[in-house]
C-alpha atoms as a PDB file:
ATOM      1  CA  UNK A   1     -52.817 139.302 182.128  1.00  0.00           C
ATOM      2  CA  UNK A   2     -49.560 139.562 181.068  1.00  0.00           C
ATOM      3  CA  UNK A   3     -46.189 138.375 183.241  1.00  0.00           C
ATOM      4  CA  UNK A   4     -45.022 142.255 183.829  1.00  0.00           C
ATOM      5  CA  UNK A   5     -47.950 141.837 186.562  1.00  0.00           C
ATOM      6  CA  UNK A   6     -45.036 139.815 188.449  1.00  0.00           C
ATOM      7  CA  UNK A   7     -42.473 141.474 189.256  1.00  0.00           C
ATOM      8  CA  UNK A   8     -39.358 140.816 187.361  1.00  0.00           C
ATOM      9  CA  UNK A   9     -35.574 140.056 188.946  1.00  0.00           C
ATOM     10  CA  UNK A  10     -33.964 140.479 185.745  1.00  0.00           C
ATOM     11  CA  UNK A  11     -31.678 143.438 185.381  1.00  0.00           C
ATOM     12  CA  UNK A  12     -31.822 145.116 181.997  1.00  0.00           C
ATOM     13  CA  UNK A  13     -28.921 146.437 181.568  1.00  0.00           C
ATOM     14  CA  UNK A  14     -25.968 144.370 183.558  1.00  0.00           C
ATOM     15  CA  UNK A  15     -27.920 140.467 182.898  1.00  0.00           C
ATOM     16  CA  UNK A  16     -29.331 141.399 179.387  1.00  0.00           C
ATOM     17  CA  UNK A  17     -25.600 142.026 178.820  1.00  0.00           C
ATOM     18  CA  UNK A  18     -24.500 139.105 179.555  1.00  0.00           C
ATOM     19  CA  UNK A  19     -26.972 136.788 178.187  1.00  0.00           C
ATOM     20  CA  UNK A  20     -26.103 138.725 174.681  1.00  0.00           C
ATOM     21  CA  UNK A  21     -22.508 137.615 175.044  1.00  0.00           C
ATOM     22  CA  UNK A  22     -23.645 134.211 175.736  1.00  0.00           C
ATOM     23  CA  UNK A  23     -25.917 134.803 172.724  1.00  0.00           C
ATOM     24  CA  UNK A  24     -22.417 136.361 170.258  1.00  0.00           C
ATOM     25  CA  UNK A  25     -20.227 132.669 171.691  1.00  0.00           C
ATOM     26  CA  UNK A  26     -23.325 130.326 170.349  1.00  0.00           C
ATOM     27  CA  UNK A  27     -23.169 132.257 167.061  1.00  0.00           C
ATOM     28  CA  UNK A  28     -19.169 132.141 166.732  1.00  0.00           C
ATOM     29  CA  UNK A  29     -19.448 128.372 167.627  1.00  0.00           C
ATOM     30  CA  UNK A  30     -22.540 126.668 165.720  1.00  0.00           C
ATOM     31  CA  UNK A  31     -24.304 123.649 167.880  1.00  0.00           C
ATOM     32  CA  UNK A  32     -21.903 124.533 170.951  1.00  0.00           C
ATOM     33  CA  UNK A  33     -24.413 125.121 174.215  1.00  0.00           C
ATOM     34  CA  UNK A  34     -24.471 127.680 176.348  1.00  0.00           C
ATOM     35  CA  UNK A  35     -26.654 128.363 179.569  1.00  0.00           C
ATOM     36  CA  UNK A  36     -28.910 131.030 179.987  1.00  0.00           C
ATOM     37  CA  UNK A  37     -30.815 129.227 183.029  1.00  0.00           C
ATOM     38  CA  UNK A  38     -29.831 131.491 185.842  1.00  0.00           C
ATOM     39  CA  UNK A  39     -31.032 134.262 183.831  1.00  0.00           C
ATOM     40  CA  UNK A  40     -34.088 132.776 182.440  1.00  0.00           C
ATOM     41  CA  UNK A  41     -35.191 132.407 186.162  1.00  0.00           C
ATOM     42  CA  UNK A  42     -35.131 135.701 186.847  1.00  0.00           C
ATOM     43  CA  UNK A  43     -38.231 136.239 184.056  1.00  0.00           C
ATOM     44  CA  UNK A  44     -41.847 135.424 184.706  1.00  0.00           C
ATOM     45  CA  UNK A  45     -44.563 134.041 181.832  1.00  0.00           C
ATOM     46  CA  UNK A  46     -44.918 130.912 179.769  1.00  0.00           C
ATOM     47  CA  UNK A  47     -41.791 130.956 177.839  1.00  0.00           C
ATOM     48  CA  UNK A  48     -38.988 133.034 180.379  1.00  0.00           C
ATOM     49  CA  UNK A  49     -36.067 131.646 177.876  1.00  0.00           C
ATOM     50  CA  UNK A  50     -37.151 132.964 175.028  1.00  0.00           C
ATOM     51  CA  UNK A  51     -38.004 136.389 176.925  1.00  0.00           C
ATOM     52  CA  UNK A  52     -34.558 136.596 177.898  1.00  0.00           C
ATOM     53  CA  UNK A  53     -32.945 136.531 174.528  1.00  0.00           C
ATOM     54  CA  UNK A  54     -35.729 138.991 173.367  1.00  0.00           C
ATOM     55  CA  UNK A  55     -34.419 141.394 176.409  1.00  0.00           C
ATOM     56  CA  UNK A  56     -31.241 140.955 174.935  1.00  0.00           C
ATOM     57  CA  UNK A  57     -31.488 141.389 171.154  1.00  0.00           C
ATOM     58  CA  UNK A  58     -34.447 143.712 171.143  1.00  0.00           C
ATOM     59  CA  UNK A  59     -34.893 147.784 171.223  1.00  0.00           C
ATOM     60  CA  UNK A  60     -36.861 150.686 170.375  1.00  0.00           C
ATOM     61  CA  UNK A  61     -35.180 150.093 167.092  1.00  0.00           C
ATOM     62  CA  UNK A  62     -35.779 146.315 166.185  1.00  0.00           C
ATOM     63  CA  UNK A  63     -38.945 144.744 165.185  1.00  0.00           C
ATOM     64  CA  UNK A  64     -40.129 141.339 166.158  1.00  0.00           C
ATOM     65  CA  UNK A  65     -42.658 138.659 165.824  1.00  0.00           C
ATOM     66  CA  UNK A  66     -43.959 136.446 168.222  1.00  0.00           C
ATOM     67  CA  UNK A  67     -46.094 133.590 166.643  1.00  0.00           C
ATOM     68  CA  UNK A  68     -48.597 131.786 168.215  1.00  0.00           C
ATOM     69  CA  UNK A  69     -50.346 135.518 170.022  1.00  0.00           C
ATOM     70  CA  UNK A  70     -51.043 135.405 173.984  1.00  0.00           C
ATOM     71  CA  UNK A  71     -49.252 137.208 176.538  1.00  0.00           C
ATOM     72  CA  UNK A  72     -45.860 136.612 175.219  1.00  0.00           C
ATOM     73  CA  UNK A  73     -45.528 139.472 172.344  1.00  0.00           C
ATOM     74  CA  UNK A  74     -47.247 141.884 174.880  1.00  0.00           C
ATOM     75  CA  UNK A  75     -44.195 140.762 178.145  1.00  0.00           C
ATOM     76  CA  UNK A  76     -41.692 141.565 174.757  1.00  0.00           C
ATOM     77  CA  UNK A  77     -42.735 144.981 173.572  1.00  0.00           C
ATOM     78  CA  UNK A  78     -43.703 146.221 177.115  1.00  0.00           C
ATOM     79  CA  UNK A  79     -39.801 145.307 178.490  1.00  0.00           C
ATOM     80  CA  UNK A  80     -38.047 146.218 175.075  1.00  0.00           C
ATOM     81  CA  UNK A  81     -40.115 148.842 173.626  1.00  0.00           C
ATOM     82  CA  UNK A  82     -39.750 146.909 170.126  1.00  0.00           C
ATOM     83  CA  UNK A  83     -42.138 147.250 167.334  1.00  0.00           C
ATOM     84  CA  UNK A  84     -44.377 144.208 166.539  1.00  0.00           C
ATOM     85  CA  UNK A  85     -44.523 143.395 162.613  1.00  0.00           C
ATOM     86  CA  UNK A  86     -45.571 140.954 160.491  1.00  0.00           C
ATOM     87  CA  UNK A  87     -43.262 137.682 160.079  1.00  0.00           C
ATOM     88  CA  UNK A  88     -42.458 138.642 156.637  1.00  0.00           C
ATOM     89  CA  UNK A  89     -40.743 142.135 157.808  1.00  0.00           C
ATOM     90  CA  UNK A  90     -39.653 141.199 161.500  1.00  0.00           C
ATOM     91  CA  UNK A  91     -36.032 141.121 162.387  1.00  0.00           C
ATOM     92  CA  UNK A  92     -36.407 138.892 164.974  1.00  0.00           C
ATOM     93  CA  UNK A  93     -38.917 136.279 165.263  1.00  0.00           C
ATOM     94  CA  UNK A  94     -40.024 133.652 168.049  1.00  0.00           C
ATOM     95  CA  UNK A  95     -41.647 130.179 167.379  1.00  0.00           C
ATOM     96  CA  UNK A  96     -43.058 128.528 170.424  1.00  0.00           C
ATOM     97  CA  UNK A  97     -44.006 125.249 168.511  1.00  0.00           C
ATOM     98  CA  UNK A  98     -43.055 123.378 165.603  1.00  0.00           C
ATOM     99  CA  UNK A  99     -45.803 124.496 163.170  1.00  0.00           C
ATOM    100  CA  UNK A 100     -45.091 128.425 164.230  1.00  0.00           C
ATOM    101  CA  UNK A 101     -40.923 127.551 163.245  1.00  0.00           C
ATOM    102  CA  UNK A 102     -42.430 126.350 159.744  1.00  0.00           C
ATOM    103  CA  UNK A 103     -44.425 129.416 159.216  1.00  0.00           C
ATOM    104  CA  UNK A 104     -41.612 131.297 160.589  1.00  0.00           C
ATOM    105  CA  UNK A 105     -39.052 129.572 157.960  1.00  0.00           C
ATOM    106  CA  UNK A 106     -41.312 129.622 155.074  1.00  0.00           C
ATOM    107  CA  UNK A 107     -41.992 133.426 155.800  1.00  0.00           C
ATOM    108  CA  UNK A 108     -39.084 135.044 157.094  1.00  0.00           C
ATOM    109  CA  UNK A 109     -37.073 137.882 155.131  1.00  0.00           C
ATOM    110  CA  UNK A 110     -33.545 136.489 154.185  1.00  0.00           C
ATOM    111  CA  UNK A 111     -32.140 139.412 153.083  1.00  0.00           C
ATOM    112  CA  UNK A 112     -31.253 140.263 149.341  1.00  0.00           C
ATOM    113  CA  UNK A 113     -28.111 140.442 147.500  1.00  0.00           C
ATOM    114  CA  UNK A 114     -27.255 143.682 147.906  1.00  0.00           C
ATOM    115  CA  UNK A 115     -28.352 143.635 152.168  1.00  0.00           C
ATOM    116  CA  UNK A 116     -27.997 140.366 152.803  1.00  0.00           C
ATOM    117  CA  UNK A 117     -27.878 141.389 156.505  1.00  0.00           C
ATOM    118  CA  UNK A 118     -31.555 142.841 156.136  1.00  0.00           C
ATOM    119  CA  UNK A 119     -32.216 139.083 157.025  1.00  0.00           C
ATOM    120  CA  UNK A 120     -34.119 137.694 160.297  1.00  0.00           C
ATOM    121  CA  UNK A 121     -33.437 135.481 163.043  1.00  0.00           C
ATOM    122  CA  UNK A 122     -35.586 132.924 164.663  1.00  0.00           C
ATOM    123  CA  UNK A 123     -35.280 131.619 167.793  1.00  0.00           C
ATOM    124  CA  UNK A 124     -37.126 128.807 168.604  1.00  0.00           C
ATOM    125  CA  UNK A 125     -38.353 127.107 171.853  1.00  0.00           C
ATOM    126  CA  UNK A 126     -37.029 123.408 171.478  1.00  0.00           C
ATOM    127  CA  UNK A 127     -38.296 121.297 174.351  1.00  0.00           C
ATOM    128  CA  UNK A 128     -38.248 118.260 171.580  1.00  0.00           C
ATOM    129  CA  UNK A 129     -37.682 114.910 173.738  1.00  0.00           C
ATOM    130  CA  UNK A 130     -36.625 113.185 170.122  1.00  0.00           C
ATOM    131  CA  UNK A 131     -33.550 113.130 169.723  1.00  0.00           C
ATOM    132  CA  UNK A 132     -30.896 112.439 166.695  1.00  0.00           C
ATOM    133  CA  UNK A 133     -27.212 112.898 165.711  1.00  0.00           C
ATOM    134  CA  UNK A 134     -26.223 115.357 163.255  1.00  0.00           C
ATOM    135  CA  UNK A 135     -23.160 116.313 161.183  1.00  0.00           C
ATOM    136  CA  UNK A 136     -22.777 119.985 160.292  1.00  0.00           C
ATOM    137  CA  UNK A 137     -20.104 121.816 158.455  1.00  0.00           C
ATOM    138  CA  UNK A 138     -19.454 125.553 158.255  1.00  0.00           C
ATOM    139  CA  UNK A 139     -17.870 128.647 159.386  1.00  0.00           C
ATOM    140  CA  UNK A 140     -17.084 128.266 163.372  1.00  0.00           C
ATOM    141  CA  UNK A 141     -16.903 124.491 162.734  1.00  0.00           C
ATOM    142  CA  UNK A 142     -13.148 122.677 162.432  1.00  0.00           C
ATOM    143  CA  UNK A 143     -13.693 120.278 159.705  1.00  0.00           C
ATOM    144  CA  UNK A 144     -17.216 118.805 160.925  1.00  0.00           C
ATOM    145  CA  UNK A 145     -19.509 118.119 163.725  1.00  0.00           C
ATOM    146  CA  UNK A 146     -20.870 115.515 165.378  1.00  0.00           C
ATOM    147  CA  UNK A 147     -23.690 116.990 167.543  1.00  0.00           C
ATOM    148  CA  UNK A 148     -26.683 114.708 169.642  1.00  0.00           C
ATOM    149  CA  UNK A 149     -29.818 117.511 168.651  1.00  0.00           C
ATOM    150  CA  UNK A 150     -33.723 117.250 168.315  1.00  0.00           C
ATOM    151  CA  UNK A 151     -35.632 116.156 165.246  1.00  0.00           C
ATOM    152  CA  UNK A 152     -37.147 120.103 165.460  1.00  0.00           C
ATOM    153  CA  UNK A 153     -33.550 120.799 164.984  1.00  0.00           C
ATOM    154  CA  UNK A 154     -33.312 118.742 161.997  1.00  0.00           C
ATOM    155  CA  UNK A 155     -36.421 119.863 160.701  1.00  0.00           C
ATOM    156  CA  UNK A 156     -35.638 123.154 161.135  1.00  0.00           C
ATOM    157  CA  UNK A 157     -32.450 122.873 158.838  1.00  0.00           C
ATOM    158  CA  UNK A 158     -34.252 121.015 155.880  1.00  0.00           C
ATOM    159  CA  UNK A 159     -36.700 123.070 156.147  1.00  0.00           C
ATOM    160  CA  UNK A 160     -34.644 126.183 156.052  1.00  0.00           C
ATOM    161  CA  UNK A 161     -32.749 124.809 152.969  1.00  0.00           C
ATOM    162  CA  UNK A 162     -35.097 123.477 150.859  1.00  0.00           C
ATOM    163  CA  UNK A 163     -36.152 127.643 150.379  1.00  0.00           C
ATOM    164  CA  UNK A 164     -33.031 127.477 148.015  1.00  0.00           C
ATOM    165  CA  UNK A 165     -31.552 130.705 149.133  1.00  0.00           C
ATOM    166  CA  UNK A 166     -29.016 132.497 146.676  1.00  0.00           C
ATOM    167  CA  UNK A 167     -25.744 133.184 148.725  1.00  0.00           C
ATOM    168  CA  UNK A 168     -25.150 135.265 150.703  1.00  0.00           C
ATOM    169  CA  UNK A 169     -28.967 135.173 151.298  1.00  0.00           C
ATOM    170  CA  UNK A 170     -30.561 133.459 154.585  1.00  0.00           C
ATOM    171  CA  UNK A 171     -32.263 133.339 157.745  1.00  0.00           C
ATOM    172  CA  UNK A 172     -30.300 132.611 161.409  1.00  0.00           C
ATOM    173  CA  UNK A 173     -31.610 129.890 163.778  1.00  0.00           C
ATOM    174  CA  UNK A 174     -31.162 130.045 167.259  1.00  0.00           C
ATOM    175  CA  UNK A 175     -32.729 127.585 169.701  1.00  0.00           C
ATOM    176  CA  UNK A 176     -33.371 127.271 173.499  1.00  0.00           C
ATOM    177  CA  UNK A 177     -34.833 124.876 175.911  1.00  0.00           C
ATOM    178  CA  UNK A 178     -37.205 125.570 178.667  1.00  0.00           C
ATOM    179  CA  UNK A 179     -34.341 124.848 180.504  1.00  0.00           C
ATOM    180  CA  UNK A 180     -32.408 127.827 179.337  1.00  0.00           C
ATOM    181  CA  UNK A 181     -29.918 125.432 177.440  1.00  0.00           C
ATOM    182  CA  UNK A 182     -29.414 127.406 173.898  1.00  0.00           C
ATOM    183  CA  UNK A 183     -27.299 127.058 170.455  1.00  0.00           C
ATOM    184  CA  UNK A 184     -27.421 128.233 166.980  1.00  0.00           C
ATOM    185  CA  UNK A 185     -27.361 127.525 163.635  1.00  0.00           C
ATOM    186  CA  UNK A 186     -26.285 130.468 161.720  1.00  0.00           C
ATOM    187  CA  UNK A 187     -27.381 130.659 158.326  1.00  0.00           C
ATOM    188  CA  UNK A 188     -23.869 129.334 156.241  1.00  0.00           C
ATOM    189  CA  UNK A 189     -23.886 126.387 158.549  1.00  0.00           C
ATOM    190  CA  UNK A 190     -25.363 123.159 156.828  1.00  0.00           C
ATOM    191  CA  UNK A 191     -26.244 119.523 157.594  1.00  0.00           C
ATOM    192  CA  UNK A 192     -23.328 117.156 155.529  1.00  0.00           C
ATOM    193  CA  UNK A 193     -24.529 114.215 153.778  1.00  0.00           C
ATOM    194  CA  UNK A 194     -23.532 111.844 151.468  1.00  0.00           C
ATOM    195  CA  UNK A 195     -22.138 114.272 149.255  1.00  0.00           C
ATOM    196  CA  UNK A 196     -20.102 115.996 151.627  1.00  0.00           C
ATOM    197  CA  UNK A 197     -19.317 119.267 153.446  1.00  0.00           C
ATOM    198  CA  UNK A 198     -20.126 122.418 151.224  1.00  0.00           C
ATOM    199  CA  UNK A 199     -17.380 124.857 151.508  1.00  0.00           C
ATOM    200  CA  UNK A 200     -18.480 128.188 152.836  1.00  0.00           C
ATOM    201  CA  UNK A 201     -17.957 131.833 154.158  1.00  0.00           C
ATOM    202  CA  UNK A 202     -17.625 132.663 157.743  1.00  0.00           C
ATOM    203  CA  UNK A 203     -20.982 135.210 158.792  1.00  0.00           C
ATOM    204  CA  UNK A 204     -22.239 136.034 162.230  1.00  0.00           C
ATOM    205  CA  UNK A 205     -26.237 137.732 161.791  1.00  0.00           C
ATOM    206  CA  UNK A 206     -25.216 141.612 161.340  1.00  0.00           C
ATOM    207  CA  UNK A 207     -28.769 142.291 163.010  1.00  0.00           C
ATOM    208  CA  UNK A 208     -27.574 140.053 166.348  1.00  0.00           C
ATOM    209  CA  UNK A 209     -23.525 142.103 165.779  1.00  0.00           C
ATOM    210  CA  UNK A 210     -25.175 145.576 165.290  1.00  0.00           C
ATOM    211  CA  UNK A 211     -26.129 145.645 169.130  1.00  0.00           C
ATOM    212  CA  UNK A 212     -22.380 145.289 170.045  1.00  0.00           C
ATOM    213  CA  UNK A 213     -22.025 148.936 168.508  1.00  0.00           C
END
């Protein structure tokens, strides 16, 4: 049984609106967080955060993956209309657990030289109660920042560089709590360490900008 058996108090078009824009600020400003919580309540199911982004970034035209199977990719396709595909040709992609964001990162298309926007997004459900402090550099970010994150954070941004991509390549990571607290990591924005900040161009996921047209 999937959540659509609930009735829904989210409105499609004015709140799926405005939890994009919310969606567009966390992209222009890596590791700042924005609230999605008093949309998130207005969805039903297991994971109503991540269903609200998916309402918001998804249509007819956009394909998706949501790993770990149960009622969640049904509650997606049945309010978008979206196409479910494979992890290795989804635009958008949705990790409920640690393990799914590391199939996710290992598998997800990152574009190619000459479409480096054909590249995916994951968004993944961080409820982590570990916490660490991280410096990140990168378009968005004045100088550095100093940002108190999860270890599945972390993880998620060693893990996504150690595929080595060739610039302009990459994959997007945005992140949201079960309490509808959310930020990103776009895919030029990097953890510094001893060897300093690496100097890079400004980019904004052209699959997350194309639904402003």
């Amino acid at each position: 049984m999937t959540s659509k058996c609930k009735r829904h108090s989210f409105d499609l078009i004015l709140y799926s609106q405005q939890v994009y824009k919310l969606i567009l600020e966390a992209m222009s400003n890596p590791a700042k967080v924005v609230s999605i919580k008093k949309y998130a309540d207005r969805l039903y199911g297991g994971s109503p955060a991540l269903l609200a982004i998916a309402v918001s970034l998804l249509d007819n035209g956009a394909s998706f993956n949501a790993c770990g199977g149960g009622a969640f990719p049904e509650d997606i396709a049945s309010l978008t209309f979206a196409s479910k595909k494979s992890i290795e040709d989804a635009d958008f992609i949705f990790a409920r657990s640690w393990c799914d964001m590391r199939e996710a990162i290992e598998n997800a298309k990152c574009g190619t030289i000459d479409s480096p926007n054909k590249n995916a997004t994951i968004i993944v459900q961080n409820d982590d109660a570990t916490y660490c402090r991280l410096a990140l550099c990168g378009p968005g970010i004045d100088g550095q920042a100093e940002i108190l994150s999860t270890q599945t954070v972390k993880d998620a941004i060693v893990m996504r560089d150690a595929q080595c991509y060739e610039y302009p390549r990459g994959i997007d990571l945005l992140f949201v709590s079960g309490d509808g607290d959310m930020y990103a990591i776009p895919k030029q924005t990097r953890l510094i360490d001893e060897n300093g900040p690496l100097v890079i161009a400004s980019y904004i996921s052209p699959a997350i900008a194309a639904r402003a047209v």
